[in-house]
Structure formats: structure tokens, C-alpha cells
C-alpha atoms as a PDB file:
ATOM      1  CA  UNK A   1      30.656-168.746 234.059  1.00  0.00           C
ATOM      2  CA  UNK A   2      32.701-166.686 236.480  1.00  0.00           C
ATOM      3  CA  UNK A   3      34.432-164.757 234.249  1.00  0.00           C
ATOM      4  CA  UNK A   4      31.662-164.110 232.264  1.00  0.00           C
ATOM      5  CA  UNK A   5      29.754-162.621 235.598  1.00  0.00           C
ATOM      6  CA  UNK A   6      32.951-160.897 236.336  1.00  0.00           C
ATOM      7  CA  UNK A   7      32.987-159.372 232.763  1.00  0.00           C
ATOM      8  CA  UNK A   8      30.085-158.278 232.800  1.00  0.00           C
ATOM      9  CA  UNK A   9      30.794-156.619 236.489  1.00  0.00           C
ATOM     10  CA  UNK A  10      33.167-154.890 235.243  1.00  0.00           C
ATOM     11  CA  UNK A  11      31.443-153.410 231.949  1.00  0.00           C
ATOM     12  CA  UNK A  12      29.066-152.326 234.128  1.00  0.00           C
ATOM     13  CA  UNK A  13      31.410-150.415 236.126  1.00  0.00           C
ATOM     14  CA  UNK A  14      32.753-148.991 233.252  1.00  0.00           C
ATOM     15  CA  UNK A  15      29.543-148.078 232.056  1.00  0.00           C
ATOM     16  CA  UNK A  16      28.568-146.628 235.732  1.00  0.00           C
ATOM     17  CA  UNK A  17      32.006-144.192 235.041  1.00  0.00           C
ATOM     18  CA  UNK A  18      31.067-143.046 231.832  1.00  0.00           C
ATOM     19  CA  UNK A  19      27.643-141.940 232.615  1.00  0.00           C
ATOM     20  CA  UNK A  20      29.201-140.400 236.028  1.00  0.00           C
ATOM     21  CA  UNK A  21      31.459-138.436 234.231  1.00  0.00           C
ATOM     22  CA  UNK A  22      29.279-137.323 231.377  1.00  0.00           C
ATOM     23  CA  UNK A  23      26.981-136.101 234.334  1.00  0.00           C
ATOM     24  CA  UNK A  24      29.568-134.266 235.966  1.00  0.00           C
ATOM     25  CA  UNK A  25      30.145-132.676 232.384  1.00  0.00           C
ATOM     26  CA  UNK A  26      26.463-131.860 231.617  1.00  0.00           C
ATOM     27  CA  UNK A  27      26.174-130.060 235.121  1.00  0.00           C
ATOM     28  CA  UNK A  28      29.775-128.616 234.566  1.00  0.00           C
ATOM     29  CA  UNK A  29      28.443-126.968 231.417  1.00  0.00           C
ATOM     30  CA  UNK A  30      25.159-125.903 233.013  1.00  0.00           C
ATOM     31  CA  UNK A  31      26.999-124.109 235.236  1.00  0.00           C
ATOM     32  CA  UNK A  32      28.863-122.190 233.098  1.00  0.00           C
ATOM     33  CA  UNK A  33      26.075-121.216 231.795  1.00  0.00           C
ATOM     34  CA  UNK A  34      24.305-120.174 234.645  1.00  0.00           C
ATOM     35  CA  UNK A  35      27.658-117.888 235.506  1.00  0.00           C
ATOM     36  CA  UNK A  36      27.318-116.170 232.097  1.00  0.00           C
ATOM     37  CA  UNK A  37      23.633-115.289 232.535  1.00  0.00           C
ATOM     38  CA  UNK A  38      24.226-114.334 236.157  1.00  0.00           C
ATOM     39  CA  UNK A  39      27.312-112.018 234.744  1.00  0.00           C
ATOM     40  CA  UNK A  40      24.871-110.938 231.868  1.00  0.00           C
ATOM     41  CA  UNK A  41      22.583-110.037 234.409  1.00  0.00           C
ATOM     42  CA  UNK A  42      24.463-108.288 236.814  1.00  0.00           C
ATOM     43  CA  UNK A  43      25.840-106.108 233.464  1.00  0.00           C
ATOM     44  CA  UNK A  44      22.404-105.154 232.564  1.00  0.00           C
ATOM     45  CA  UNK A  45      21.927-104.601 236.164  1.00  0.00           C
ATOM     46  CA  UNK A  46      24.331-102.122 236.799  1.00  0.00           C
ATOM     47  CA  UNK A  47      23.387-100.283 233.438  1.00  0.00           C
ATOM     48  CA  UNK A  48      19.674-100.128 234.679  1.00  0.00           C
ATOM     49  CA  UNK A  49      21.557 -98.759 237.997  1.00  0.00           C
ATOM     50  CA  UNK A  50      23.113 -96.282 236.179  1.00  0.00           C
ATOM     51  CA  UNK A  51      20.455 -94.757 234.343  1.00  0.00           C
ATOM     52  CA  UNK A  52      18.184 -94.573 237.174  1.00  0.00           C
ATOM     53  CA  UNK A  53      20.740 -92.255 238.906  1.00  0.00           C
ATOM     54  CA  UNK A  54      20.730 -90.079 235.743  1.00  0.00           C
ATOM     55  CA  UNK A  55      17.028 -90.318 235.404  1.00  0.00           C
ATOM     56  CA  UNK A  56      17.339 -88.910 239.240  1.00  0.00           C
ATOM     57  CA  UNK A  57      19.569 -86.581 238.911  1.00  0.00           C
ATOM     58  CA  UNK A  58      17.236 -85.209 235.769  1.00  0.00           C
ATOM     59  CA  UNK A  59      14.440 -84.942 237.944  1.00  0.00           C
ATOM     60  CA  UNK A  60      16.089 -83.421 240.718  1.00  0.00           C
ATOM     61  CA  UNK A  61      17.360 -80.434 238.522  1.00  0.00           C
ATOM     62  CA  UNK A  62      14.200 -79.908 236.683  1.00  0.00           C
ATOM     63  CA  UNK A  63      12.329 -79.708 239.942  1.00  0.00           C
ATOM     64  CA  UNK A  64      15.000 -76.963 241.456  1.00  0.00           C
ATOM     65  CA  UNK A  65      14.720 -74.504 238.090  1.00  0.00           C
ATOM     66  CA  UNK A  66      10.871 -75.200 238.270  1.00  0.00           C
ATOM     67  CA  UNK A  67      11.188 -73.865 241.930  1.00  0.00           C
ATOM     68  CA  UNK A  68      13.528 -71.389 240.645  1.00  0.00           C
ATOM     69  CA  UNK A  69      11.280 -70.593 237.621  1.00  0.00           C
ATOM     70  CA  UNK A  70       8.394 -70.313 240.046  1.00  0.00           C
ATOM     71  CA  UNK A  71       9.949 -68.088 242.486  1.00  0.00           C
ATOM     72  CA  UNK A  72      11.282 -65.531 239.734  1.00  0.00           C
ATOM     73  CA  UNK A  73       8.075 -65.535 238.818  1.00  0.00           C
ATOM     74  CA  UNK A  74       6.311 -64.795 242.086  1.00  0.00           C
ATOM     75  CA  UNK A  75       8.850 -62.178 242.037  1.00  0.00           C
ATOM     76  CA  UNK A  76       7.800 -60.813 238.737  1.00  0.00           C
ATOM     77  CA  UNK A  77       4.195 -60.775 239.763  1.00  0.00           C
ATOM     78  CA  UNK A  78       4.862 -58.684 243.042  1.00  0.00           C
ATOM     79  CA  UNK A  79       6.711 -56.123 240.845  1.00  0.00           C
ATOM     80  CA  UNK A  80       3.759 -56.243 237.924  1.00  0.00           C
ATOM     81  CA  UNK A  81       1.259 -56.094 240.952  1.00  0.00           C
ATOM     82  CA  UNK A  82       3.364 -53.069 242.599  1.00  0.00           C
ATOM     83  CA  UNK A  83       3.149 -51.243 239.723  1.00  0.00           C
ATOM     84  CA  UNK A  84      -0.355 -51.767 239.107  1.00  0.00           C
ATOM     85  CA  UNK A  85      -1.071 -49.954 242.617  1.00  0.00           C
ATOM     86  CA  UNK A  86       1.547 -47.244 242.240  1.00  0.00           C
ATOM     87  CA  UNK A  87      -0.385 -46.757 238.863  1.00  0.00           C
ATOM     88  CA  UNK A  88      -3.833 -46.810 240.152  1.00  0.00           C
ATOM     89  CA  UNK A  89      -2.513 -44.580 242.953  1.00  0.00           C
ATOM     90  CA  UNK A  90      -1.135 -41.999 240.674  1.00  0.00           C
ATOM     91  CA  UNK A  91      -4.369 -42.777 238.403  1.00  0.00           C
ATOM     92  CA  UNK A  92      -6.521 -41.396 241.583  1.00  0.00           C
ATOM     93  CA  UNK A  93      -3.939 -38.415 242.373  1.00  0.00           C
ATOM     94  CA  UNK A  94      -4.621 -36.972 239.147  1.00  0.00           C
END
């Protein structure tokens, strides 16, 4: 009678260690995973990073020839406008 008790004590301890350690595997294992997707993430991260500063940097030179584009042509009007008077001028001179 005590030995069985004590036999099945100790099976039960055994059988506490086994489902301890396959615990400690099954979150071991979740982990890793979790540290691939947080690797994957920071990867894609970093790529979205990337292009966003190219996307930027786009942007940023499109806007300085537009401001470029618009000034040569503000330019070009004044000199199409100039001429235009000096043409009506010589227009009424004649």
C-alpha cells in the first residue's frame, strides 16, 4: 500500500516534468518564432524606410525644376510681353 502510493507519487512527478518541459519547449519555439517575424518585420520596415526617402527625395526635385520651370517661364513671358510693347510702340511710331 505504501509503495504503491509512493509509486504513484513519483509517476506523477515524472509526469509533472514532462509536461514542464514540453511547456518550456512549446514557448521556446513560440519564441523563435516571434523573433523571426519581429526580424521579418523590421526588414520590411527598413525597406518601406527606404523608399519613402526616395519617394522624398523624388518629390523634392520635381517640385525645385517645377519652380525652376515656372520661373524660366515667368522669364519668358516678360521677354514675349517686352516685345509685344516695343512692337506696339514701333507699331504707333510708324
Amino acid at each position: 500500500m505504501l509503495a504503491d502510493r509512493e509509486a504513484r507519487r513519483l509517476k506523477r512527478k515524472q509526469s509533472n516534468r514532462e509536461s514542464a518541459r514540453r511547456s518550456r519547449l512549446r514557448k521556446q519555439a513560440e519564441s523563435e518564432g516571434l523573433a523571426g517575424k519581429v526580424a521579418e518585420l523590421e526588414s520590411a520596415l527598413s525597406a518601406a524606410m527606404a523608399e519613402l526617402v526616395a519617394a522624398r527625395a523624388e518629390i523634392d526635385a520635381l517640385n525645385r525644376r517645377k519652380g525652376r520651370s515656372s520661373s524660366e517661364a515667368a522669364a519668358a513671358g516678360a521677354v514675349v510681353e517686352e516685345a509685344e510693347a516695343k512692337g506696339e510702340e514701333e507699331a504707333a511710331a510708324a
